[in-house]
Protein backbone atom coordinates (compact mmCIF):
# COMPACT_ATOMS: atom_id res chain seq x y z
CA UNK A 1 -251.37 -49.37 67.98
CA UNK A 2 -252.27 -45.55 67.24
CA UNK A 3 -249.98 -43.25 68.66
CA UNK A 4 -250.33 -39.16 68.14
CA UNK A 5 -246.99 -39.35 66.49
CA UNK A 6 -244.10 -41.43 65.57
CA UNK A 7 -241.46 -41.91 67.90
CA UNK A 8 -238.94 -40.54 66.05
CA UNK A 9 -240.86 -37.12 66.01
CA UNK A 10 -240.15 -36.95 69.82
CA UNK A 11 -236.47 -36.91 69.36
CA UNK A 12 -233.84 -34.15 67.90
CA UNK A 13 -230.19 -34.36 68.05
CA UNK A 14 -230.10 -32.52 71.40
CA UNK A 15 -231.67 -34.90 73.10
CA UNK A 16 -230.33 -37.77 72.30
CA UNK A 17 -226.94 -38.93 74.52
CA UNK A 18 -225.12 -41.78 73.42
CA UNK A 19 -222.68 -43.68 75.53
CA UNK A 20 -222.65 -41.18 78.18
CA UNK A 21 -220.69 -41.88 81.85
CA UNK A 22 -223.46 -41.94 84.23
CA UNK A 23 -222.97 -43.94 87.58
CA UNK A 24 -226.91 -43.45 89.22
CA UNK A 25 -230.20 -43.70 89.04
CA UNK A 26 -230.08 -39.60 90.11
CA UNK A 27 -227.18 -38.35 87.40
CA UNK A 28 -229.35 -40.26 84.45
CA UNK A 29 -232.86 -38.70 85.96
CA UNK A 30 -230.60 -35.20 85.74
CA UNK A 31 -228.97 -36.06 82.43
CA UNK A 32 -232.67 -36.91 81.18
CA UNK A 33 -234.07 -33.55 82.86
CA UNK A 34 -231.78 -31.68 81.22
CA UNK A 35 -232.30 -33.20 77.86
CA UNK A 36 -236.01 -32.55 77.72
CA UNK A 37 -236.33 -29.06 79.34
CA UNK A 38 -234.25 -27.79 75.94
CA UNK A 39 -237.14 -27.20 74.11
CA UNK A 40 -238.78 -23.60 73.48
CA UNK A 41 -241.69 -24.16 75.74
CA UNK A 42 -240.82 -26.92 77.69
CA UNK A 43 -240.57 -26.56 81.62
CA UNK A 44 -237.21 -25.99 83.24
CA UNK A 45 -234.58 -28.57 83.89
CA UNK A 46 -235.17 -28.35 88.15
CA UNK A 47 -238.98 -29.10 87.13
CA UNK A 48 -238.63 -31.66 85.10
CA UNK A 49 -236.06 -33.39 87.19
CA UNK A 50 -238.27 -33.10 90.52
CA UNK A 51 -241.26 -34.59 88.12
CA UNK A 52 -239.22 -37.52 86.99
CA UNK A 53 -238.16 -38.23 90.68
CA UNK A 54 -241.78 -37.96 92.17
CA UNK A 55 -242.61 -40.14 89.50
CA UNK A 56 -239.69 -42.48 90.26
CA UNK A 57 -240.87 -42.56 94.19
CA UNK A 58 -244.50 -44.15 92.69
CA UNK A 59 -242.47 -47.14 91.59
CA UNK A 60 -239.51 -47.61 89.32
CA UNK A 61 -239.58 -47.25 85.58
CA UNK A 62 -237.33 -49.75 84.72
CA UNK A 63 -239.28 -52.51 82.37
CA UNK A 64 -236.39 -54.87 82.63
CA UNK A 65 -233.28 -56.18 80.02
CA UNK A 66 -231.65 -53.16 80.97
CA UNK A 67 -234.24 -50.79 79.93
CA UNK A 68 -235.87 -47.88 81.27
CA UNK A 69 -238.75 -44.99 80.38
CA UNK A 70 -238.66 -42.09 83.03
CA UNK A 71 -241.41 -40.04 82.33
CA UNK A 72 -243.66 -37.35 84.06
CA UNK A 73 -246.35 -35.35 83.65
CA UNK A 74 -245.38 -31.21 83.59
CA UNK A 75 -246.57 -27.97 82.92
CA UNK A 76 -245.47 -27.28 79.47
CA UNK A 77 -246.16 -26.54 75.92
CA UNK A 78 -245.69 -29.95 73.91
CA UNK A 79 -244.33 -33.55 74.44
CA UNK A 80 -240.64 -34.10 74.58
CA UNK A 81 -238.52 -37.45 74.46
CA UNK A 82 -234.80 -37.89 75.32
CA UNK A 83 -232.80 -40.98 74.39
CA UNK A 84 -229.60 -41.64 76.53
CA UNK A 85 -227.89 -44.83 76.39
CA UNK A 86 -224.77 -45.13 79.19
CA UNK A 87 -221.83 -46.61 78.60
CA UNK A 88 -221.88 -48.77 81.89
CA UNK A 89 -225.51 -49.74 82.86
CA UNK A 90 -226.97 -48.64 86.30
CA UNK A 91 -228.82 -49.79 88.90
CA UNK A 92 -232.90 -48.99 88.63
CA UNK A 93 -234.39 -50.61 90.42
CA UNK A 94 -236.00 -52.64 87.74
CA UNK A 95 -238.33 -55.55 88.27
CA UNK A 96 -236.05 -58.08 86.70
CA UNK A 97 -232.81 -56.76 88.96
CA UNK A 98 -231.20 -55.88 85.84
CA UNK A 99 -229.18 -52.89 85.69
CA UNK A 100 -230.13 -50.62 82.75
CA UNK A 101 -228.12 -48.81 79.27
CA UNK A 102 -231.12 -47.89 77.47
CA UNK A 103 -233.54 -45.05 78.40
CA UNK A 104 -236.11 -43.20 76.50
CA UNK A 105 -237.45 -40.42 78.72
CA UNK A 106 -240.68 -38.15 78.40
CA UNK A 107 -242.28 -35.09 79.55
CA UNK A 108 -245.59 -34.75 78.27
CA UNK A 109 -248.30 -31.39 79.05
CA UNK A 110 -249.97 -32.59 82.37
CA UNK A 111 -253.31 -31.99 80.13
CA UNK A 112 -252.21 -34.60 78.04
CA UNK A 113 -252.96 -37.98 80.05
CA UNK A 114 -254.15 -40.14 77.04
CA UNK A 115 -251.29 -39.24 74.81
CA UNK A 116 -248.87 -40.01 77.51
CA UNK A 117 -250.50 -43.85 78.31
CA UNK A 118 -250.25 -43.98 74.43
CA UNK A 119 -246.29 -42.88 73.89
CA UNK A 120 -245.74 -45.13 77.05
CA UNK A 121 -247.33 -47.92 75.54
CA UNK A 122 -245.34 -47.67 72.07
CA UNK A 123 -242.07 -46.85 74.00
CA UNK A 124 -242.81 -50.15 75.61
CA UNK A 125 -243.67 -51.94 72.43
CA UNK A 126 -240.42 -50.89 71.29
CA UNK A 127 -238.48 -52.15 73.64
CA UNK A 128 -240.38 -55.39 74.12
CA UNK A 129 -237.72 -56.88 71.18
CA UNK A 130 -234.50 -58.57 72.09
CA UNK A 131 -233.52 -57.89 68.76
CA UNK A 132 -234.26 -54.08 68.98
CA UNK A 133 -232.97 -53.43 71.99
CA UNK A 134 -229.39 -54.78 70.55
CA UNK A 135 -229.76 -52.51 68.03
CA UNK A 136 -230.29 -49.97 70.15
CA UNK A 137 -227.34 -50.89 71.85
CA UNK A 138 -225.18 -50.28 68.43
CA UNK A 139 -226.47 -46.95 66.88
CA UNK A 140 -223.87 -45.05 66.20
CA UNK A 141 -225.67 -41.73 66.23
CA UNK A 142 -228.74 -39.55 65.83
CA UNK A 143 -229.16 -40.43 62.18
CA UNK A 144 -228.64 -43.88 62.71
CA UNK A 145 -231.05 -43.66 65.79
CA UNK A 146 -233.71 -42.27 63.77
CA UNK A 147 -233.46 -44.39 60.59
CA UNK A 148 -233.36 -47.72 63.24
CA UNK A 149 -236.84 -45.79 64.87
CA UNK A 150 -238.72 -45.60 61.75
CA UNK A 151 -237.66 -48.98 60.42
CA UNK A 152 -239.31 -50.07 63.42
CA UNK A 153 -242.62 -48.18 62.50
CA UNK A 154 -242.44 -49.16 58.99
CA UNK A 155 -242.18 -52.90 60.71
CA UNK A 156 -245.22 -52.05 63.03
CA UNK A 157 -247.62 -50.99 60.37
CA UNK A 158 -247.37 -53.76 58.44
């Protein structure tokens, strides 16, 4: 699949949390918020939060095996990703009734409607592995997060 830009891209060390407490649906759609508004250009935490929730209230993000892509559509400059991973999975509401660690969150331009169906659909792909999502489950940091991320592209391109 063609996406605009490698996953990795999305990420920088700011917004990625790693074993963070969170005990809610609501403190992980905050912790997410505040990840992506850090951006030059990006909309404001209170924005993007209110986004993700609205988008939440359509129907859950959660794919299932304890994973989850909030995303929304906002008025701002670029796309942004966050990766959080929580030490004690929450509840989701996900279709499977699995409670969910891993969550790779966007805010894309609300021009931008193909490129987000595009990073949602490779967000997805990525996650679609049992054996990636344990691996995502073990990265010990950005780096590590980022060398696992284009391993997986190098894997995809093939």
């Amino acid at each position: 699949m063609a996406v605009t830009m490698p996953l990795a891209d999305l990420l920088s060390a700011d917004r990625v949390a790693l074993d963070y407490n969170l005990a809610s649906k609501k403190s992980v759609l905050e912790k997410a918020a505040e990840l992506l508004s850090r951006d030059e250009g990006a909309a404001g935490s209170r924005d993007v939060f209110e986004a993700l929730c609205q988008r939440e209230r359509l129907g859950s993000t959660g794919l299932g095996h304890g994973v989850a892509i909030p995303h929304c559509r906002v008025e701002q400059d670029d796309v942004s990703g966050a990766f959080l991973r929580v030490k004690r999975s929450v509840e989701f509401d996900s279709p499977d009734n699995a409670s969910v660690d891993l969550f790779f969150a966007l805010a894309v331009p609300a021009r931008c409607s193909d490129t987000h169906l595009k990073l949602l659909a490779a967000i997805a792909e990525l996650f679609s592995s049992a054996e990636r999502r344990e691996r995502l489950r073990e990265v010990a940091d950005y780096r590590s997060l980022l060398a696992l991320l284009g391993e997986f592209a190098d894997t995809e391109s093939r």
